[in-house]
N, C-alpha and C. Protein backbone atom coordinates (compact mmCIF):
# COMPACT_ATOMS: atom_id res chain seq x y z
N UNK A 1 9.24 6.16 -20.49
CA UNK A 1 9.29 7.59 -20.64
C UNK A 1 8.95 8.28 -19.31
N UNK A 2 8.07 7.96 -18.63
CA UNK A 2 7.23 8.48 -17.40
C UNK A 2 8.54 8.25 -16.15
N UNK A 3 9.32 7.32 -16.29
CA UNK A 3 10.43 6.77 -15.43
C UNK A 3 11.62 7.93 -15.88
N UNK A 4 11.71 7.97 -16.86
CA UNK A 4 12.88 9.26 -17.10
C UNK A 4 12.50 10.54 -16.46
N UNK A 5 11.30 10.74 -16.82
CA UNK A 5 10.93 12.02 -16.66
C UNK A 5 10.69 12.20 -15.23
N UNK A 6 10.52 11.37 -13.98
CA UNK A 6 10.57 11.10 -12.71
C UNK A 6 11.84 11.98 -12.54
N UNK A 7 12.96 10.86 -13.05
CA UNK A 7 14.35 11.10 -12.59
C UNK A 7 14.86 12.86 -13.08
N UNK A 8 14.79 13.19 -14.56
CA UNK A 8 15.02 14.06 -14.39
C UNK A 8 14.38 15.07 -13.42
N UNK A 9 13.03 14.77 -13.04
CA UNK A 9 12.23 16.30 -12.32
C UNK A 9 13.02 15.79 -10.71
N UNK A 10 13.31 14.55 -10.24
CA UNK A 10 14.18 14.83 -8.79
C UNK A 10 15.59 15.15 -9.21
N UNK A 11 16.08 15.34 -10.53
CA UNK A 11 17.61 16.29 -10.52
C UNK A 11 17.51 17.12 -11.00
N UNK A 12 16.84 17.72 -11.29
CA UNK A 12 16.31 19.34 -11.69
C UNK A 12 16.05 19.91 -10.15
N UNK A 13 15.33 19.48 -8.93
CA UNK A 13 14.87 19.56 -7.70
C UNK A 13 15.69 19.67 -6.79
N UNK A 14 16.95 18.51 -7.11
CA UNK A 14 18.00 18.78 -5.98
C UNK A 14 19.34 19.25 -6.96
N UNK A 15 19.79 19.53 -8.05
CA UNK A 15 20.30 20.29 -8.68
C UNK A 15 19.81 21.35 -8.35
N UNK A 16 19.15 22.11 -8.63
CA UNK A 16 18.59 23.66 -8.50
C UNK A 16 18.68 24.17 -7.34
N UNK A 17 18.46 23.17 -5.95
CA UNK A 17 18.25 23.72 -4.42
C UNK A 17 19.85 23.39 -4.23
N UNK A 18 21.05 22.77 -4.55
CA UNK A 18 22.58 22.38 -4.52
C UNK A 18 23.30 23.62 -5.42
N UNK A 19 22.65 24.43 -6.55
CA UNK A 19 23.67 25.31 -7.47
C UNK A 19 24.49 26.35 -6.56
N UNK A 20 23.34 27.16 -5.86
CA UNK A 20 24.38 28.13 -4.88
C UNK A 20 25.49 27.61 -4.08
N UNK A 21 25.57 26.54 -3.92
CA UNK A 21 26.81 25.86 -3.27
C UNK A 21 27.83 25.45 -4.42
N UNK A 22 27.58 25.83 -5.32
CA UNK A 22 28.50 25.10 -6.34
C UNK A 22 28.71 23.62 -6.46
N UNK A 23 27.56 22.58 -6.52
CA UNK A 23 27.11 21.88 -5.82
C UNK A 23 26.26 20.80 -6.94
N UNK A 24 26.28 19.46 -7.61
CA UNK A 24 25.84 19.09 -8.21
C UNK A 24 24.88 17.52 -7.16
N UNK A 25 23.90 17.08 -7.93
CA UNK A 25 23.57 16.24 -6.74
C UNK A 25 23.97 14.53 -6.81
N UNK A 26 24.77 14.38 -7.72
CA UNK A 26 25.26 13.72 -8.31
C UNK A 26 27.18 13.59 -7.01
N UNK A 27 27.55 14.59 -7.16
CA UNK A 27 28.22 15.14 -6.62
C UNK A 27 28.24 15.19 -4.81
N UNK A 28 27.06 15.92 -4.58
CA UNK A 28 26.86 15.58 -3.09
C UNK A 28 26.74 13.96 -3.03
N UNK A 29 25.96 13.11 -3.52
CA UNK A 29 25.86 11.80 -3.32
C UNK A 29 27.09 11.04 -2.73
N UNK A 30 28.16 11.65 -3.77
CA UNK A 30 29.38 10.99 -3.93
C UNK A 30 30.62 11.45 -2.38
N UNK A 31 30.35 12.84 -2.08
CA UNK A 31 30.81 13.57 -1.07
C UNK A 31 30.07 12.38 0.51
N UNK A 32 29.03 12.33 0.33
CA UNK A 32 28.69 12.08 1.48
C UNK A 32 28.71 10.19 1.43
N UNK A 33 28.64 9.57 0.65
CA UNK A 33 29.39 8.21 0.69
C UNK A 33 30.46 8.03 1.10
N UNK A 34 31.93 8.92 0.39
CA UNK A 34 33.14 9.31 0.88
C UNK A 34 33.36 9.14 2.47
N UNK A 35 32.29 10.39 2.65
CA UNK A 35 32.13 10.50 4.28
C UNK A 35 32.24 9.40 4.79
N UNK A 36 31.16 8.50 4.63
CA UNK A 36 30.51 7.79 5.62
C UNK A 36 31.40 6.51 5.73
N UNK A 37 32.03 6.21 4.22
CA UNK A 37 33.20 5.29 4.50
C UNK A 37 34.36 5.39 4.68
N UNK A 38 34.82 6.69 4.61
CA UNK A 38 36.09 7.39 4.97
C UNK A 38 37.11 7.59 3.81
N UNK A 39 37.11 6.52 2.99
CA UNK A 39 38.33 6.38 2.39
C UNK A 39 37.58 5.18 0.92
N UNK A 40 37.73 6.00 -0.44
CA UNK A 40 37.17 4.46 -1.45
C UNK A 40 37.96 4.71 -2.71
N UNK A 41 37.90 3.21 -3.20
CA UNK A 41 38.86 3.06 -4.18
C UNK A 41 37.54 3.95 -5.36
N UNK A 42 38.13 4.60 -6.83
CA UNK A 42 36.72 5.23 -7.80
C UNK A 42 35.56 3.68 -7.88
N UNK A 43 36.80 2.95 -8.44
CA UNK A 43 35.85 1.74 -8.91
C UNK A 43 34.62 1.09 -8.02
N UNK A 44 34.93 1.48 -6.28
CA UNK A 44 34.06 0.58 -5.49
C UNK A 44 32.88 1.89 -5.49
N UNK A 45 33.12 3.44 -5.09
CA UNK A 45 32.42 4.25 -5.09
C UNK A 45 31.27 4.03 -6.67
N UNK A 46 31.47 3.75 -7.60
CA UNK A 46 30.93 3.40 -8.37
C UNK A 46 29.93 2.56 -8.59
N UNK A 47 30.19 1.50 -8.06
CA UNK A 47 29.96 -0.08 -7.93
C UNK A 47 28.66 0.47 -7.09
N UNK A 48 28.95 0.87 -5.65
CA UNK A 48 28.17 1.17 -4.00
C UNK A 48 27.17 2.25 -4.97
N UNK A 49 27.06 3.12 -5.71
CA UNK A 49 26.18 4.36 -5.84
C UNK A 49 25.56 3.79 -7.40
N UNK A 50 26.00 3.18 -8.08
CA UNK A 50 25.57 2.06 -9.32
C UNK A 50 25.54 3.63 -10.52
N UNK A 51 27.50 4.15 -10.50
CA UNK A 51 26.95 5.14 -11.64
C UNK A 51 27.96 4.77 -12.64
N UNK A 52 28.20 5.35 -13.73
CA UNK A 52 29.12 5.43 -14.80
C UNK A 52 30.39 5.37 -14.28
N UNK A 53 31.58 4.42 -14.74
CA UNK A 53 32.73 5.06 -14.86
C UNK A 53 33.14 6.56 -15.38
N UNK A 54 32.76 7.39 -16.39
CA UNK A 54 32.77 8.26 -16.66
C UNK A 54 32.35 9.07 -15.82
N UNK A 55 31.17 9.12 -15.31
CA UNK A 55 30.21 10.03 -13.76
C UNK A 55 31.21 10.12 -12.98
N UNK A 56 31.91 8.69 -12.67
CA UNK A 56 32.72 9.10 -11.53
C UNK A 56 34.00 9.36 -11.67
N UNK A 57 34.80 9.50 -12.79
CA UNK A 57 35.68 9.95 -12.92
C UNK A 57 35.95 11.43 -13.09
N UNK A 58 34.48 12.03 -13.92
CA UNK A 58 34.19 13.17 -14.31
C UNK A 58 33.97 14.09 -12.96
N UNK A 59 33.32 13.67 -11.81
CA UNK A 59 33.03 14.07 -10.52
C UNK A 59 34.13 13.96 -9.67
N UNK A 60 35.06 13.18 -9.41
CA UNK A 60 35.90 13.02 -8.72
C UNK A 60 36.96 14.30 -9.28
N UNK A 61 37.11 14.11 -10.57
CA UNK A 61 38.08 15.27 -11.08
C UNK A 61 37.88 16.82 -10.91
N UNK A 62 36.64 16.89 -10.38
CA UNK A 62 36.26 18.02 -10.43
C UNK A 62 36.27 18.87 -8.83
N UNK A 63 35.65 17.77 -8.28
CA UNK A 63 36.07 17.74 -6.31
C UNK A 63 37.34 17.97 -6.10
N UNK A 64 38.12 17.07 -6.91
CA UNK A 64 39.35 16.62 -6.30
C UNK A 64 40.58 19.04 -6.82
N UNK A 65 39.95 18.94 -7.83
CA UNK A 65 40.48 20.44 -8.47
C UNK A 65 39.44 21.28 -7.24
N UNK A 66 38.82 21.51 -6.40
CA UNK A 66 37.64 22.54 -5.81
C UNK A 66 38.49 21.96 -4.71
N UNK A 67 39.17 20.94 -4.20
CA UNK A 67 39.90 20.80 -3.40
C UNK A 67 38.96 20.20 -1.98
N UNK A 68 37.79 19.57 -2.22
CA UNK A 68 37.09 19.02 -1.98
C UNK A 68 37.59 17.42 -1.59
N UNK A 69 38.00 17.10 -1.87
CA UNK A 69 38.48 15.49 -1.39
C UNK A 69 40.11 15.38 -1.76
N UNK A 70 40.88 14.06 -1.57
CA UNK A 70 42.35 14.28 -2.14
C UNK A 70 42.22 12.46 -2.39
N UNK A 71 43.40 12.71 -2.99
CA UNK A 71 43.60 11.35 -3.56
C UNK A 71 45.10 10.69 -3.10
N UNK A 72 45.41 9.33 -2.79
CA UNK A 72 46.27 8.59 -2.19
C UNK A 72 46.16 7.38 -2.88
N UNK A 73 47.48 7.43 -3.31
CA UNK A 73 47.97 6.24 -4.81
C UNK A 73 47.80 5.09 -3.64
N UNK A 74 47.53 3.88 -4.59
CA UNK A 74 47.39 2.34 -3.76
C UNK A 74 49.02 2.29 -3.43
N UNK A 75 49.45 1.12 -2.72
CA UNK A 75 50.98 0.76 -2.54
C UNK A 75 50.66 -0.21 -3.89
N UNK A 76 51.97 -0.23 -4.25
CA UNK A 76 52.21 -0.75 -5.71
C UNK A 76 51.43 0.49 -6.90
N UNK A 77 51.18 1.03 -6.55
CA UNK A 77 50.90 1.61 -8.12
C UNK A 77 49.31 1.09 -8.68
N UNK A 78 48.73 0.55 -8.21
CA UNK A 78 47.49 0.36 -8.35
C UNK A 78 46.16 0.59 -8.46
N UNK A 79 46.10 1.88 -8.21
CA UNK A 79 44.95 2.99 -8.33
C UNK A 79 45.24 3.68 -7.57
N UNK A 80 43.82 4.43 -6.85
CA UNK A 80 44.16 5.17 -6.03
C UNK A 80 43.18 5.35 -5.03
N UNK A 81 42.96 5.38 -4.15
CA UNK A 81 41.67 5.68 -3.34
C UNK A 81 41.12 7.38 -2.77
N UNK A 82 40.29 7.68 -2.31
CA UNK A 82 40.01 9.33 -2.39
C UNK A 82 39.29 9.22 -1.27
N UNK A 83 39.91 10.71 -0.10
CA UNK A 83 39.16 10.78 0.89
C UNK A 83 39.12 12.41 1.06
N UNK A 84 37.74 12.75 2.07
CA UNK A 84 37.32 13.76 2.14
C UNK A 84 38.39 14.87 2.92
N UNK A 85 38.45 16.03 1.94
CA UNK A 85 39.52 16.91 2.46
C UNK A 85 38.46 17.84 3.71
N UNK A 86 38.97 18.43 4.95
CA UNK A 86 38.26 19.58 5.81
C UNK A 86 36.90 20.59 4.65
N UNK A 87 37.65 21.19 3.85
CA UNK A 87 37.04 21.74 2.96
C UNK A 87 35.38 20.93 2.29
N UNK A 88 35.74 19.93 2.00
CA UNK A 88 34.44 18.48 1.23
C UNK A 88 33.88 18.48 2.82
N UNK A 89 34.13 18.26 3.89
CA UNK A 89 33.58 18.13 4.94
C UNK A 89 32.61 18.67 5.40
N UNK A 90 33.05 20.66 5.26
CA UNK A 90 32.37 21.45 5.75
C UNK A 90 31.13 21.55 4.69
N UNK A 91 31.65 21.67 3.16
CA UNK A 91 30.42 21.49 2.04
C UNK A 91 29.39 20.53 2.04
N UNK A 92 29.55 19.44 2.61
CA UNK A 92 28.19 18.60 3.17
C UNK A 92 28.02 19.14 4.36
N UNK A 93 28.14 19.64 5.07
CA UNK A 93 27.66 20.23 6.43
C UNK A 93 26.47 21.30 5.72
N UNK A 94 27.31 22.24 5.31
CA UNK A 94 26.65 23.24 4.62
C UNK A 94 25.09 22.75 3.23
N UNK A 95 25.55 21.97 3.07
CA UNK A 95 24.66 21.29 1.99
C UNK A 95 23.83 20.44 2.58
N UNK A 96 23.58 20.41 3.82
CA UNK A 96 22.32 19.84 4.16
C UNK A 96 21.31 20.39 4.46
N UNK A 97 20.87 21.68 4.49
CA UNK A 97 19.90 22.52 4.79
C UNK A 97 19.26 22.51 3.02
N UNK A 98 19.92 22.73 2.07
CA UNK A 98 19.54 22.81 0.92
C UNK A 98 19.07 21.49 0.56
N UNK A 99 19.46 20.56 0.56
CA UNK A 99 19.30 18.78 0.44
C UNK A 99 18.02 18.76 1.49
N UNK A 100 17.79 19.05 2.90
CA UNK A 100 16.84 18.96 3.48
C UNK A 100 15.46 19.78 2.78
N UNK A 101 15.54 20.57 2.03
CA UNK A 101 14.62 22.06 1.50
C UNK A 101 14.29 20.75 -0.10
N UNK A 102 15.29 20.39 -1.07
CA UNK A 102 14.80 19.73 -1.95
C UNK A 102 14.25 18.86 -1.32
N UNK A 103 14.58 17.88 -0.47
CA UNK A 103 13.43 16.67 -0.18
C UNK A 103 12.19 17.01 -0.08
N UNK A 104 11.91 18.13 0.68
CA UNK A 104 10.56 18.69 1.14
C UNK A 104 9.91 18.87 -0.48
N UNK A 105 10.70 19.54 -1.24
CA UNK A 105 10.13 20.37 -2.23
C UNK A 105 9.48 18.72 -3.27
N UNK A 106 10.37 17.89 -3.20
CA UNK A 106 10.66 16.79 -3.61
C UNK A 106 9.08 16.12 -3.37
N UNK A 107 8.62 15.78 -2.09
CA UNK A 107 7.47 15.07 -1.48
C UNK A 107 6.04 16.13 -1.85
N UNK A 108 6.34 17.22 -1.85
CA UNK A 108 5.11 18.23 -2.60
C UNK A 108 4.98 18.09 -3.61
N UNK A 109 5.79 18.33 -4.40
CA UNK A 109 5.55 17.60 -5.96
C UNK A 109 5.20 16.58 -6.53
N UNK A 110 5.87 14.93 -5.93
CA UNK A 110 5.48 13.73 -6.28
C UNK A 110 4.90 13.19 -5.56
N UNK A 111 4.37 13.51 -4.48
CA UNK A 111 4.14 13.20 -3.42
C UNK A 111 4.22 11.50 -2.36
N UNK A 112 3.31 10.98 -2.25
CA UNK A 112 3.52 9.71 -1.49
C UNK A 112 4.35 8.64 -2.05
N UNK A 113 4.32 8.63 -3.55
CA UNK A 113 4.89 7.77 -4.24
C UNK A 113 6.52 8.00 -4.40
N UNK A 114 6.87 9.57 -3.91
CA UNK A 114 8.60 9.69 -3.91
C UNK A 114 8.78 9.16 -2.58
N UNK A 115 8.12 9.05 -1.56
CA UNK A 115 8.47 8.95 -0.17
C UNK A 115 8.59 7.30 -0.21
N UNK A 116 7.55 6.44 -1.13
CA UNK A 116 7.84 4.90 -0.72
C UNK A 116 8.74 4.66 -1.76
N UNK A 117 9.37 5.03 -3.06
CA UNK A 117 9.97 5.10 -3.78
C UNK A 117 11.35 4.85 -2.98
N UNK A 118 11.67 6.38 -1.91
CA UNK A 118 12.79 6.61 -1.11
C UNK A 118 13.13 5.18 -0.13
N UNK A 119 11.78 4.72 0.37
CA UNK A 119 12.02 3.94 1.77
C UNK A 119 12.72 2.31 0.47
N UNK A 120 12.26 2.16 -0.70
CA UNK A 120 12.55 1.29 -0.95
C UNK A 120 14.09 0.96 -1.94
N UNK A 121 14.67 2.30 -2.14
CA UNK A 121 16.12 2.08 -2.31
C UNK A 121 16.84 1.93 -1.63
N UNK A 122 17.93 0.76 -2.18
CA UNK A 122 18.97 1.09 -0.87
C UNK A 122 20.50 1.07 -1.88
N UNK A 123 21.30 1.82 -1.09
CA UNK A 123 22.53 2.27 -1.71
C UNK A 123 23.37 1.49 -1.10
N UNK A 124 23.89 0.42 -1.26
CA UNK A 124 25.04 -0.63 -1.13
C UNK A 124 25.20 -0.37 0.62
N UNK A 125 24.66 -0.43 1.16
CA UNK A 125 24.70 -0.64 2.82
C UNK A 125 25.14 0.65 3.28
N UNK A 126 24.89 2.05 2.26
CA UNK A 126 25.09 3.71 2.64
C UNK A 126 23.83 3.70 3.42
């Protein structure tokens, strides 16, 4: 119970400091993975961030309509992979001052235990 209630109070924290951007944190996660690998099939983005097929289908569909990322069918017909449009680019640019403001807000609240919490996840080599 105490483990849920963790998680929801850090997405209530960086949800709330992400809304004026139109901006979920679920969402940024996914934007700035994109980034960093340029180009991912849904299934591996999934796999690398450890969320729902549904999460990421539900998120991708929603970027991909805000015009936030675009999508490029495999050769053969095989899925599709999704990369960051100018637009998704500038919105993590912009979304790091707010993402920087929740962390802070983040370490006042839970304090030492969100910070070794942080040093000890790691997101598939993100």
């Amino acid at each position: 119970m105490r483990v849920r209630r963790l998680g929801r109070t850090v997405t209530r924290i960086f949800d709330d400091a992400l809304r004026p951007l139109g901006l979920g944190i679920a969402q940024l996660t996914m934007l700035v993975a994109i980034a960093r690998a340029g180009t991912f099939r849904p299934s591996e983005l999934g796999r690398v961030l450890d969320l729902e097929k549904s999460t990421v289908t539900r998120n991708l569909t929603r970027m991909l309509a805000h015009g936030w990322i675009r999508s490029t069918p495999e050769p053969g017909g095989n899925g599709y992979r999704v990369e960051l449009e100018p637009a998704g680019r500038a919105l993590v640019e912009r979304a790091y001052p707010a993402w920087a403001a929740a962390q802070e807000q983040a370490r006042r609240e839970l304090g030492e235990a969100f910070e070794n919490a942080m040093r000890k996840v790691s997101v598939g080599g993100l």
